[in-house]
Protein backbone atom coordinates (compact mmCIF):
# COMPACT_ATOMS: atom_id res chain seq x y z
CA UNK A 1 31.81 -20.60 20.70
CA UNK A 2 29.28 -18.32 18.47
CA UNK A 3 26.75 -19.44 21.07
CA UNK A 4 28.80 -18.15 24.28
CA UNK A 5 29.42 -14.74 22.28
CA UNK A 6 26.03 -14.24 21.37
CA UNK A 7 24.99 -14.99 25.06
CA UNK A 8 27.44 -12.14 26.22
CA UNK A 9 25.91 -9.83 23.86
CA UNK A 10 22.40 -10.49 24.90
CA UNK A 11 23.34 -9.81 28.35
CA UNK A 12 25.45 -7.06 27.59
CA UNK A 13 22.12 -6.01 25.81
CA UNK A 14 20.08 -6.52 28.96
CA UNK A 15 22.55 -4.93 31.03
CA UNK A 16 22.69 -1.57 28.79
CA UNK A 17 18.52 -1.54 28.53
CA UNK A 18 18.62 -1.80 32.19
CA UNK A 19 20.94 0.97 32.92
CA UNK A 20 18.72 3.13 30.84
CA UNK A 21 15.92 2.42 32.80
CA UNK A 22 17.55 3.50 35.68
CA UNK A 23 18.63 6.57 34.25
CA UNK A 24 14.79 7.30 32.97
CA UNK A 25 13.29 6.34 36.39
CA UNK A 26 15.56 8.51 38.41
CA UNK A 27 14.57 11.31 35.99
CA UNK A 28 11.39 10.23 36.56
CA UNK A 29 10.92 10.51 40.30
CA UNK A 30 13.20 13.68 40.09
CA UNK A 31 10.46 15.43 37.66
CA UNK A 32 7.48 13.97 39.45
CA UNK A 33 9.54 15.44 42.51
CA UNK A 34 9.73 18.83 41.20
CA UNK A 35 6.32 19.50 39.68
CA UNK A 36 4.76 18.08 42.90
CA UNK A 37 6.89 20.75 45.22
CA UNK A 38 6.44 23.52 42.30
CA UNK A 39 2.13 22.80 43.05
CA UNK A 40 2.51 22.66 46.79
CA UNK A 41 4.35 25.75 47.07
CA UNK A 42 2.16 27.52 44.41
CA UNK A 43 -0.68 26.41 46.49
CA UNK A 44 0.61 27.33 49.84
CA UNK A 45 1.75 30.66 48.35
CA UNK A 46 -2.00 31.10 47.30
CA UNK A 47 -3.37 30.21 50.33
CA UNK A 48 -1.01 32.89 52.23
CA UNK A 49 -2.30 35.99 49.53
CA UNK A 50 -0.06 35.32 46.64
CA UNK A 51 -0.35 33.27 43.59
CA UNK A 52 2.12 31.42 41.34
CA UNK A 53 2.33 31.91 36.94
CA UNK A 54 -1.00 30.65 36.66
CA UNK A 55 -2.92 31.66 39.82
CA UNK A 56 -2.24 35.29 39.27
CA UNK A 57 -2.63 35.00 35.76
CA UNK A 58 -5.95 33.66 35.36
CA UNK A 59 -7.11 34.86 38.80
CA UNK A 60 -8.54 38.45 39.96
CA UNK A 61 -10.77 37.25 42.34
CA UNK A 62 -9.26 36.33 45.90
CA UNK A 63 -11.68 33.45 46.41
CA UNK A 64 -11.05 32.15 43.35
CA UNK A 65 -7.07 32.24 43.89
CA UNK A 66 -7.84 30.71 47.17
CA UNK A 67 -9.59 27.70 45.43
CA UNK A 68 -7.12 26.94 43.10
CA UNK A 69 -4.24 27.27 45.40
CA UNK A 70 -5.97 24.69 47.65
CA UNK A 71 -6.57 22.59 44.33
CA UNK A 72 -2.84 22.86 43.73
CA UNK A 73 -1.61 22.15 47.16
CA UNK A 74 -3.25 18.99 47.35
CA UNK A 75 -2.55 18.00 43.49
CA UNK A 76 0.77 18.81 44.27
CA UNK A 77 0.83 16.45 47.53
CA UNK A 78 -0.77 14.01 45.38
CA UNK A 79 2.16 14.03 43.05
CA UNK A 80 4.49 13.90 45.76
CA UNK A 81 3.12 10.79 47.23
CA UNK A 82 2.32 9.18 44.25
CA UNK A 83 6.61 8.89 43.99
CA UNK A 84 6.84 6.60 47.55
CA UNK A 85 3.22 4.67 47.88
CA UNK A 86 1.89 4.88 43.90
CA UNK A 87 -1.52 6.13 42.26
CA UNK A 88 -3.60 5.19 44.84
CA UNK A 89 -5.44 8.68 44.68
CA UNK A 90 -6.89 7.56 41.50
CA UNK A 91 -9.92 9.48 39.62
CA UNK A 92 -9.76 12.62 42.44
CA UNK A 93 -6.28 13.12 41.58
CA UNK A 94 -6.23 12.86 38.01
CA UNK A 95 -9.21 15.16 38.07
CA UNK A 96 -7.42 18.05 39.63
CA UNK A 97 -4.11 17.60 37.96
CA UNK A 98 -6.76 18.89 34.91
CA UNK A 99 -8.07 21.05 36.47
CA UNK A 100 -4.42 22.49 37.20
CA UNK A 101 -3.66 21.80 33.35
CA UNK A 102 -6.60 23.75 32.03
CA UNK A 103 -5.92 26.74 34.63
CA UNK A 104 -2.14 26.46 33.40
CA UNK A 105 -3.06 26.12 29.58
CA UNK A 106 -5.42 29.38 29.89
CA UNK A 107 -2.56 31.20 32.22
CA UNK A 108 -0.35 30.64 29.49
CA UNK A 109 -2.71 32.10 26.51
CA UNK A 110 -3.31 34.92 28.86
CA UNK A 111 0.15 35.22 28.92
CA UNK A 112 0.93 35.60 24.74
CA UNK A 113 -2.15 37.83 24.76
CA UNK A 114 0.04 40.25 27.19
CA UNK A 115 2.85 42.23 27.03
CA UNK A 116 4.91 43.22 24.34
CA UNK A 117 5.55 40.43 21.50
CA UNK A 118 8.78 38.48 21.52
CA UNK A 119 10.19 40.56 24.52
CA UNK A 120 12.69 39.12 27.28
CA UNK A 121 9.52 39.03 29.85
CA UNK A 122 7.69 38.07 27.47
CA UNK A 123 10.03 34.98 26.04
CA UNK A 124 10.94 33.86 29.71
CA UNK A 125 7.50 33.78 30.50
CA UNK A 126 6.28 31.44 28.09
CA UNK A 127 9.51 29.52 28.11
CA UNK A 128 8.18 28.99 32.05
CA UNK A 129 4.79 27.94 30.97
CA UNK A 130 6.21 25.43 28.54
CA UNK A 131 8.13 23.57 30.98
CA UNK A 132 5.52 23.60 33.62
CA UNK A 133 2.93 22.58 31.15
CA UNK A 134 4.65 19.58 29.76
CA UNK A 135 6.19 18.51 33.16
CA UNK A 136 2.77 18.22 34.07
CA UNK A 137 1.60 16.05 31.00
CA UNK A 138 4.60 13.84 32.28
CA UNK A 139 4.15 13.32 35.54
CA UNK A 140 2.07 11.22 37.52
CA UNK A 141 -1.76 12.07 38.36
């Protein structure tokens, strides 16, 4: 009998280290989800005359928003797509996902170097760049 318990357990085991890896790759696509739409609007936002956090941050020159909303629409679609087909974008996409993480990292030094210190703005703005920052260290490139 010890040996039927202890194959419950392990199966019980499996069964509770699968479940979790559900959970995490749900959460996974769901983040990789979300950062990719957050880029592709950003960019398409750009594109149209706007900017998102970083764009207008770093950015006074039009061209130069123009470029990196076109870098962030397609890093974005690349993110997107990477959820249903996989990394099949390779070196290209990693390389603009850091180029989006180095125009992100400066937006958000530009960002403490502004305003007021330890303001509402202020606090919400860097809680933004946070999130955005590390969701992009997580996702997919």
């Amino acid at each position: 009998m010890p040996g039927k318990n202890k194959m419950f357990s392990t199966m019980g085991g499996k069964g509770k280290i699968m479940a979790k890896n559900n959970a995490g790759s749900i959460f996974y696509l769901i983040l990789n989800l979300a950062v990719g739409t957050l880029l592709a609007i950003g960019g398409i936002w750009a594109i149209n005359g706007g900017g998102d956090l970083a764009n207008v941050s770093v950015f006074a020159n039009s061209t130069l928003r123009l470029v990196f909303g076109i870098i962030e629409l397609i890093c974005g679609l690349f993110i997107i797509l990477s959820c249903f087909i996989g990394d099949k974008f390779g070196t290209f996409g990693n390389i603009l996902k850091i180029i989006v993480l180095v125009v992100w990292i400066i937006a958000a030094v530009c960002d403490l170097a502004r305003g007021s210190l330890f303001s509402l703005e202020w606090l919400y703005r860097l809680a933004l760049d946070i999130i955005v920052l590390f969701a992009l260290f997580i996702t997919r490139g």
